[in-house]
C-alpha atoms as a PDB file:
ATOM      1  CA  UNK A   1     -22.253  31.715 -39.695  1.00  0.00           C
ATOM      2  CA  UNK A   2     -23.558  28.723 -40.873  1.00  0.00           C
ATOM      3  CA  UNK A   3     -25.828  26.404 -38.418  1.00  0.00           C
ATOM      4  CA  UNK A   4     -24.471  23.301 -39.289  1.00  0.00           C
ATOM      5  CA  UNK A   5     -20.623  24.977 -39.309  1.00  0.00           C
ATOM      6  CA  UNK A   6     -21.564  26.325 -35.611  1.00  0.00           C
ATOM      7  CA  UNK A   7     -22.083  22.786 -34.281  1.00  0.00           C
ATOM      8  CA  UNK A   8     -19.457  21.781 -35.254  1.00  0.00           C
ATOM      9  CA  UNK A   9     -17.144  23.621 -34.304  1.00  0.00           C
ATOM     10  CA  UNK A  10     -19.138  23.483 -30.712  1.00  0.00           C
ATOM     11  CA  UNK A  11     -18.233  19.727 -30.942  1.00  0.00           C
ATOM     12  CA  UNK A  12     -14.755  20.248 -31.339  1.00  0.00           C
ATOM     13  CA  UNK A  13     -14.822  22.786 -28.598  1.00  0.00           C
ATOM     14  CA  UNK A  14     -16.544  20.525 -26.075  1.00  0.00           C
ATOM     15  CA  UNK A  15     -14.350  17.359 -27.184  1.00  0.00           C
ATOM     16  CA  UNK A  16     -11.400  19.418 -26.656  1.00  0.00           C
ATOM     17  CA  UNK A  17     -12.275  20.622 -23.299  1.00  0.00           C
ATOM     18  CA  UNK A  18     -12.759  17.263 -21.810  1.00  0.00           C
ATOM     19  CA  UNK A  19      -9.627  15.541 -23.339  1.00  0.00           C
ATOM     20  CA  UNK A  20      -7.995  18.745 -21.754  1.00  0.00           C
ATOM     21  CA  UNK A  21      -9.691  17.593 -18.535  1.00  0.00           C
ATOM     22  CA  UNK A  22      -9.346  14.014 -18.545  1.00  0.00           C
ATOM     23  CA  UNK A  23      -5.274  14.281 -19.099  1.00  0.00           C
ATOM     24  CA  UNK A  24      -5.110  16.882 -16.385  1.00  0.00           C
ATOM     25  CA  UNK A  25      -7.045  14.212 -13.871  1.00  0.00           C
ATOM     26  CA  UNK A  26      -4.822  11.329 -14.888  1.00  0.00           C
ATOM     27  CA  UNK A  27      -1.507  13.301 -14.672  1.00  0.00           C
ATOM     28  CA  UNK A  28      -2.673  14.391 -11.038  1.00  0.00           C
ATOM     29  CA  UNK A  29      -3.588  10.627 -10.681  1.00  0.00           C
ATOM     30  CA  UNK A  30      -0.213   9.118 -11.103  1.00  0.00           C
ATOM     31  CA  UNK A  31       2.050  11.932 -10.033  1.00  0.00           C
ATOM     32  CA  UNK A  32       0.201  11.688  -6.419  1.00  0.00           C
ATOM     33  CA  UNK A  33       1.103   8.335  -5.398  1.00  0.00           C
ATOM     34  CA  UNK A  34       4.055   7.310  -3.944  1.00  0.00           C
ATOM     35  CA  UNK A  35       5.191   3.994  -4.547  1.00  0.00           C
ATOM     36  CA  UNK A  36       6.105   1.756  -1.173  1.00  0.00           C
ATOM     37  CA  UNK A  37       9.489   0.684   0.002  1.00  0.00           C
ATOM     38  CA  UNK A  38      11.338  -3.006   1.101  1.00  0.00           C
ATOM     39  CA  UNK A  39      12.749  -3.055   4.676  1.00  0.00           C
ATOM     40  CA  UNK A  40      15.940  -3.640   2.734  1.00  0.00           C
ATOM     41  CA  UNK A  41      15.161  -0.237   0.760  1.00  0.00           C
ATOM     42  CA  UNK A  42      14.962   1.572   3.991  1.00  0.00           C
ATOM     43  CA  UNK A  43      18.077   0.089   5.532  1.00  0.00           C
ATOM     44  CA  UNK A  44      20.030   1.020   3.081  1.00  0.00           C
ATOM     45  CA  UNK A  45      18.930   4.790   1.858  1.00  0.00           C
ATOM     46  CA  UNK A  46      17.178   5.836   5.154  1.00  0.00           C
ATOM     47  CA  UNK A  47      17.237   9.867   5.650  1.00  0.00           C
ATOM     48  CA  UNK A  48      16.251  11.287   8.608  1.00  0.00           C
ATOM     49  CA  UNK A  49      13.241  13.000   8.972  1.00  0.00           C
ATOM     50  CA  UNK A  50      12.375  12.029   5.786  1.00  0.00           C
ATOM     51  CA  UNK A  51       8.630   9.550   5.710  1.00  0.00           C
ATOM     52  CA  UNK A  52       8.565   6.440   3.713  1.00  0.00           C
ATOM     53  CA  UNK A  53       5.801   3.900   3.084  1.00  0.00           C
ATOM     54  CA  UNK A  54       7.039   0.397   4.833  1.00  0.00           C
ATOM     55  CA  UNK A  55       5.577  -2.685   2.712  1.00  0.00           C
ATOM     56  CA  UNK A  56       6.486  -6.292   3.970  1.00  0.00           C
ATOM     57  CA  UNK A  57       5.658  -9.131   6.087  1.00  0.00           C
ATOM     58  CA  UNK A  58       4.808  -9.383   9.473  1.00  0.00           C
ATOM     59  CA  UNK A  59       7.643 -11.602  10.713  1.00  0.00           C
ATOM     60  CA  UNK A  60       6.755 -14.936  12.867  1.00  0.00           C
ATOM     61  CA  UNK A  61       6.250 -14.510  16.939  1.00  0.00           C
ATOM     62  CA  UNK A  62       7.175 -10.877  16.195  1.00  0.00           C
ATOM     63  CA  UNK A  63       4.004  -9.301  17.298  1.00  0.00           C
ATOM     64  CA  UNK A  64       3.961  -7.662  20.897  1.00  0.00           C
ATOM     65  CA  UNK A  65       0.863  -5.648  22.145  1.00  0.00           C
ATOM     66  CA  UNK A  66       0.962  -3.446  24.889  1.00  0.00           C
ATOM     67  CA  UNK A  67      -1.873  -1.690  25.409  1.00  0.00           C
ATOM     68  CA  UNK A  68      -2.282   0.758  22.283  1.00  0.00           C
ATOM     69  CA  UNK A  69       1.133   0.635  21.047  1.00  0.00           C
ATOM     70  CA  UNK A  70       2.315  -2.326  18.875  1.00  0.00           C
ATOM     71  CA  UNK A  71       5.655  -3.687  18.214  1.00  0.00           C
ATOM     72  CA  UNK A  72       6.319  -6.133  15.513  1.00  0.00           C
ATOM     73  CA  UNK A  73       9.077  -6.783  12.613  1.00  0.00           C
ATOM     74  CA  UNK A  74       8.489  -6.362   8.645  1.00  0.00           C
ATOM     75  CA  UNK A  75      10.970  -8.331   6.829  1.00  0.00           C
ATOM     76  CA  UNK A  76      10.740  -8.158   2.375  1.00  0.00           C
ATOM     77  CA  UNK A  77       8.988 -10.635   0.694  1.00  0.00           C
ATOM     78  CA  UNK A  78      12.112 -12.799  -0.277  1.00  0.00           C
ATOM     79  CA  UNK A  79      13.347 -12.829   3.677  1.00  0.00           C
ATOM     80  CA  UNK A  80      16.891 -10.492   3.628  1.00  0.00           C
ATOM     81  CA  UNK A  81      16.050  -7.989   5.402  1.00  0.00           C
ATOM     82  CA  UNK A  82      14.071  -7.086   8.405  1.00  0.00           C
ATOM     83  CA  UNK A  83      12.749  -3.519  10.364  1.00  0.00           C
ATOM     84  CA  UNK A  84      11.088  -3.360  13.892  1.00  0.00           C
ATOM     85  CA  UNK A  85       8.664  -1.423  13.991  1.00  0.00           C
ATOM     86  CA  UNK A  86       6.930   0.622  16.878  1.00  0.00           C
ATOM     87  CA  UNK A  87       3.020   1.385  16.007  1.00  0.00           C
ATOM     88  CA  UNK A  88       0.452   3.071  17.834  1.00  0.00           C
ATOM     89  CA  UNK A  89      -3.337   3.308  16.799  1.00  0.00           C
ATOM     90  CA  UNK A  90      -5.765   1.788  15.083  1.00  0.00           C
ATOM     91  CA  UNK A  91      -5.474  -2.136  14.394  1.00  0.00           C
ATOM     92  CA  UNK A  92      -6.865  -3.483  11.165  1.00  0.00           C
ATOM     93  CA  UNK A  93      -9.051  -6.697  12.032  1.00  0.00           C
ATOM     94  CA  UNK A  94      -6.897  -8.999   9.647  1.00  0.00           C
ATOM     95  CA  UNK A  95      -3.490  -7.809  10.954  1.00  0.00           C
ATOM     96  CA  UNK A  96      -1.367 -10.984  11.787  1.00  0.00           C
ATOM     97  CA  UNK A  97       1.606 -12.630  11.633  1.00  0.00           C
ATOM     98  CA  UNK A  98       2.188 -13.477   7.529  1.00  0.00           C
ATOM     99  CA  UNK A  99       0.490 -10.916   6.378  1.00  0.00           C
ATOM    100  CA  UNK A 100       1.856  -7.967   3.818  1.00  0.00           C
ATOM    101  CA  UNK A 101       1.333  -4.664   5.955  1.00  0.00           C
ATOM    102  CA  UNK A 102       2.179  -1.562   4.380  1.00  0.00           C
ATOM    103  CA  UNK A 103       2.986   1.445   6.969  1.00  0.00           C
ATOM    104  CA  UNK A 104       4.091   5.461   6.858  1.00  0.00           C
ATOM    105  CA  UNK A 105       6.686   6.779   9.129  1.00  0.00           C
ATOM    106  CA  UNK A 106      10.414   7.219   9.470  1.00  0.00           C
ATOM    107  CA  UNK A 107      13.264   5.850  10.640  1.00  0.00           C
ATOM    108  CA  UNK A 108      14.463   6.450  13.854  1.00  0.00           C
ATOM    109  CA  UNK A 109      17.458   4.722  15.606  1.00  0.00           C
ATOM    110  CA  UNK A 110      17.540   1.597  13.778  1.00  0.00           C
ATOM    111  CA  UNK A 111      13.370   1.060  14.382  1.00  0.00           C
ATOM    112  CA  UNK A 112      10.391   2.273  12.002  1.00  0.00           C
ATOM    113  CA  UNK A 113       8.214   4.536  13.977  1.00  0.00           C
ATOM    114  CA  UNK A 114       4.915   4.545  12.047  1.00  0.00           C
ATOM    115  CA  UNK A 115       2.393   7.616  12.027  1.00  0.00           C
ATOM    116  CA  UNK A 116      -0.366   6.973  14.314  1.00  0.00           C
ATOM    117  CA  UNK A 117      -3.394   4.737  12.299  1.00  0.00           C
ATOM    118  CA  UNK A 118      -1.329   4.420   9.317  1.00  0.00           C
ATOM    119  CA  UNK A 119      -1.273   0.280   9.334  1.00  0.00           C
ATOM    120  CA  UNK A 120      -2.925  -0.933   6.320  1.00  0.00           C
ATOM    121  CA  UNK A 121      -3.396  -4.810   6.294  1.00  0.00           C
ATOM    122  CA  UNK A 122      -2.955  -5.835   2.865  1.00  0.00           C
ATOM    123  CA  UNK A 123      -5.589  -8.998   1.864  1.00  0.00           C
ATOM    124  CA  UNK A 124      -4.009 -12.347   1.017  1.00  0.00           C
ATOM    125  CA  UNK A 125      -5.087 -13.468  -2.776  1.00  0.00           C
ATOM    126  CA  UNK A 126      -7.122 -15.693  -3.282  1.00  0.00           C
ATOM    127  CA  UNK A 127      -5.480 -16.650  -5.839  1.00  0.00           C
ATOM    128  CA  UNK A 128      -1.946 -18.088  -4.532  1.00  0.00           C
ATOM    129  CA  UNK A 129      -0.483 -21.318  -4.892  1.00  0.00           C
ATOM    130  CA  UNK A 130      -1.499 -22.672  -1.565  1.00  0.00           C
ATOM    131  CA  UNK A 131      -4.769 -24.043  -1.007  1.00  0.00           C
ATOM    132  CA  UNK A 132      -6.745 -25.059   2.038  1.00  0.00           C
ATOM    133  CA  UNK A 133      -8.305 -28.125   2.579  1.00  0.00           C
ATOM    134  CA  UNK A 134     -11.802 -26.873   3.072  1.00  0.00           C
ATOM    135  CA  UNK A 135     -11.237 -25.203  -0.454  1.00  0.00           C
ATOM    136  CA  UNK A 136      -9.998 -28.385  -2.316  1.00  0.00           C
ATOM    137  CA  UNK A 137     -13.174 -29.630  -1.178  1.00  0.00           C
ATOM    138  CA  UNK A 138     -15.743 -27.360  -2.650  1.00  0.00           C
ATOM    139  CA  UNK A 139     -13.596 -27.340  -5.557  1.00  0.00           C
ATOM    140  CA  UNK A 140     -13.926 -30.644  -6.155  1.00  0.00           C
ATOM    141  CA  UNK A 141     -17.484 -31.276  -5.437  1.00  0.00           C
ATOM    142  CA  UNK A 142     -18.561 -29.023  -8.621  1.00  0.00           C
END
């Protein structure tokens, strides 16, 4: 066989092998995640025993500590709907009131018992529409 002929086909070989690989990784990629529910998509299709991912936020003078369990309420973005939940576990530093929290668990008479240190505290953008004072100010002294 020809040298030249031999490399290439190598090439193709090798190029082949890694598209081969790189589809396989994203395929496992996005068939893997599960996407988060609404308090409002609970309440409504709730099965028991199944899990669910619980994405929201943590509702005004909802929060109640008591000891290493934690009680507070998750309502949707737009404000229908609202779940209690019951949490025990590890508490992320910027957990408070207003914040998006997503949680795993299940439903269980009419509350959201999470799995133990499954609260995730998700960041507030920097980039919303409201503004703080002490950032108008740096912003305006460039």
């Amino acid at each position: 066989m020809d040298p030249s002929r031999k490399r290439t086909l190598r090439l193709v070989v090798a190029l082949g092998a890694a598209l081969i690989l790189a589809g396989a990784l994203v395929y496992t990629s996005f068939s893997a995640s599960t996407e988060a529910s609404t308090p409002s998509q609970v309440v409504a299709s709730a099965e028991p025993g199944r899990s669910y991912e619980l994405t929201g936020k943590v509702v005004k003078d909802s929060v109640k500590r008591d000891g290493d369990r934690l009680r507070f309420v998750i309502r949707d973005r737009d404000g229908t709907a609202s779940v209690p939940v019951r949490y025990e576990g590890v508490v992320p530093d910027p957990f408070r009131e207003g914040r998006e929290v997503i949680v795993s668990g299940e439903m269980k008479s009419g509350s959201f018992v999470a799995e133990r240190d499954s609260l995730v505290t998700k960041c507030p953008s920097k980039f919303t529409k409201e503004k703080t004072a002490s950032s108008r100010g740096t912003s305006a002294a460039r």
